[in-house]
C-alpha atoms as a PDB file:
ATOM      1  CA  UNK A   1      76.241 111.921 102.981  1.00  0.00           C
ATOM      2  CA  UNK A   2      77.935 109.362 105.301  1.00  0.00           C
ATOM      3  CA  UNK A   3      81.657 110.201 106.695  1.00  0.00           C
ATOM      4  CA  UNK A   4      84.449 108.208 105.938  1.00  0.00           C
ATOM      5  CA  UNK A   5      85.247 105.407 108.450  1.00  0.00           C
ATOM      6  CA  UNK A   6      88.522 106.261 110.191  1.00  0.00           C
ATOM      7  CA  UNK A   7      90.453 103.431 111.556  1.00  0.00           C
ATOM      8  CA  UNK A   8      93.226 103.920 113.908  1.00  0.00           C
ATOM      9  CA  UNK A   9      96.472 101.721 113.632  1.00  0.00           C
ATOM     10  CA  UNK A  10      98.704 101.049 116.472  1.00  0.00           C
ATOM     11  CA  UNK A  11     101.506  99.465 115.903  1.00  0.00           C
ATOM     12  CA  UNK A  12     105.678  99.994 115.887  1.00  0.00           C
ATOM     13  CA  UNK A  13     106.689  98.749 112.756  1.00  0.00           C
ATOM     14  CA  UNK A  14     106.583 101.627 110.622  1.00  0.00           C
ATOM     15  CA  UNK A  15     106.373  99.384 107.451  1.00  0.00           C
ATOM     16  CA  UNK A  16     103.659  97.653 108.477  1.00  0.00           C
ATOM     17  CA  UNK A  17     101.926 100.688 109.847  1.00  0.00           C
ATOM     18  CA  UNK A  18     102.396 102.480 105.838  1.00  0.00           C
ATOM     19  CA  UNK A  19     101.666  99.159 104.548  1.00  0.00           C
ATOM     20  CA  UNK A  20      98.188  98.977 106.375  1.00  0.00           C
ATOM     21  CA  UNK A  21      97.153 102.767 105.532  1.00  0.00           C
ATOM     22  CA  UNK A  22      98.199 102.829 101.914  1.00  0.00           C
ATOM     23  CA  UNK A  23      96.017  99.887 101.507  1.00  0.00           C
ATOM     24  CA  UNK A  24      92.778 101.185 103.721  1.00  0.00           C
ATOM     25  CA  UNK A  25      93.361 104.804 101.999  1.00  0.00           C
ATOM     26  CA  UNK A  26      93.000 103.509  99.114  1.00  0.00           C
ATOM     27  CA  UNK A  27      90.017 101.269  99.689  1.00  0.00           C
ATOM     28  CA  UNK A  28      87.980 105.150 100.635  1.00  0.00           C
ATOM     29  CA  UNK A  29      88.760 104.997 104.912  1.00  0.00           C
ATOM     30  CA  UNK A  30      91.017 107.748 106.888  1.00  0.00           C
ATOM     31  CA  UNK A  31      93.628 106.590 108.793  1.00  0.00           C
ATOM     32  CA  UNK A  32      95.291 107.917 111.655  1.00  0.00           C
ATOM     33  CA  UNK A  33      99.242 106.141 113.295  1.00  0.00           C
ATOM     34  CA  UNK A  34     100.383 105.485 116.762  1.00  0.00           C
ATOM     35  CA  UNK A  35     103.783 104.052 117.444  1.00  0.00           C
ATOM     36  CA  UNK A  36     103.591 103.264 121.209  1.00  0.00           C
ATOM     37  CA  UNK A  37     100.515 102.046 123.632  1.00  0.00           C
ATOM     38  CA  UNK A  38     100.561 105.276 124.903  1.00  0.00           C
ATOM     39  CA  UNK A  39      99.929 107.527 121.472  1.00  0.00           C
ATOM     40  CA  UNK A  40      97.298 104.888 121.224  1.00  0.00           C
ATOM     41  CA  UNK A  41      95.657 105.985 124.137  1.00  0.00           C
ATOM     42  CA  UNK A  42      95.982 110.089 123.885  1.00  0.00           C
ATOM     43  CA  UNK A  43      94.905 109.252 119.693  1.00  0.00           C
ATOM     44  CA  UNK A  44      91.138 107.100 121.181  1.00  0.00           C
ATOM     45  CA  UNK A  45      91.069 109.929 123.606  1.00  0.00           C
ATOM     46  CA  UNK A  46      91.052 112.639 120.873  1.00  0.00           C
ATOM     47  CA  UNK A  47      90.212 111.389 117.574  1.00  0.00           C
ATOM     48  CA  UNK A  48      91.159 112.412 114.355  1.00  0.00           C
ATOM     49  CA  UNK A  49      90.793 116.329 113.403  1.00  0.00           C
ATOM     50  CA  UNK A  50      87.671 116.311 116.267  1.00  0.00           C
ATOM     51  CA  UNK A  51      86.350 113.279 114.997  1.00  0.00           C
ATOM     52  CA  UNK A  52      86.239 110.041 116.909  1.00  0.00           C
ATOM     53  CA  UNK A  53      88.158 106.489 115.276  1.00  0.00           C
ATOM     54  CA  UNK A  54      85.275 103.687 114.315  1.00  0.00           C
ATOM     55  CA  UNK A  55      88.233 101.039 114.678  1.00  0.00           C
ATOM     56  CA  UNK A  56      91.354 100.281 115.449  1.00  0.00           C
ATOM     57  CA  UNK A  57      94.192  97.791 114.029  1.00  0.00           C
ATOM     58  CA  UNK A  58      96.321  97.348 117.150  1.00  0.00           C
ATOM     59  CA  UNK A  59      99.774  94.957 117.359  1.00  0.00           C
ATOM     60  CA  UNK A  60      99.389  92.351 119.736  1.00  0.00           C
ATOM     61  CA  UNK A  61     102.753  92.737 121.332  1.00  0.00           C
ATOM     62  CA  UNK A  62     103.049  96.660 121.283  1.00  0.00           C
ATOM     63  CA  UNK A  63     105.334  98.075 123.553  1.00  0.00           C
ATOM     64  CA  UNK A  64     103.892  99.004 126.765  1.00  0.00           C
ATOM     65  CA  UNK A  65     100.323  98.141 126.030  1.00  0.00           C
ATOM     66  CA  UNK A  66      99.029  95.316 124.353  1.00  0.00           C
ATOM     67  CA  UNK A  67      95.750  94.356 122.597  1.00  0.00           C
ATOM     68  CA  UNK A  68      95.461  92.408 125.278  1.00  0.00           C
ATOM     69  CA  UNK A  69      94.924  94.670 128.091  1.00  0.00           C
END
């Protein structure tokens, strides 16, 4: 049996971080938040519950840490 994707979303708008997960929860994938750059990094570092993300939705202008770094 294959494992749901999980897809990490970065971002600090806490609407569009809901907005994003209702709508990949609901299509079958896990999802897992970070508000800042940094819970970014400690959530790639550690996965979800052991497991590691397949992707990640990340906000261009995050504070502290950008998707373009």
């Amino acid at each position: 049996m294959l494992e749901t994707p999980i897809i990490l979303i970065a971002t600090d708008d806490p609407l569009l971080s809901d907005t994003i997960a209702t709508l990949l929860v609901s299509t079958g994938f896990q999802t897992g938040l970070a508000q800042t750059g940094e819970e970014a990094e400690v959530a790639i570092g550690s996965g979800k519950d052991g497991n590691p993300f397949d992707a990640l939705i990340v906000d261009i202008a995050l504070r502290k840490f950008d998707s373009l770094d």
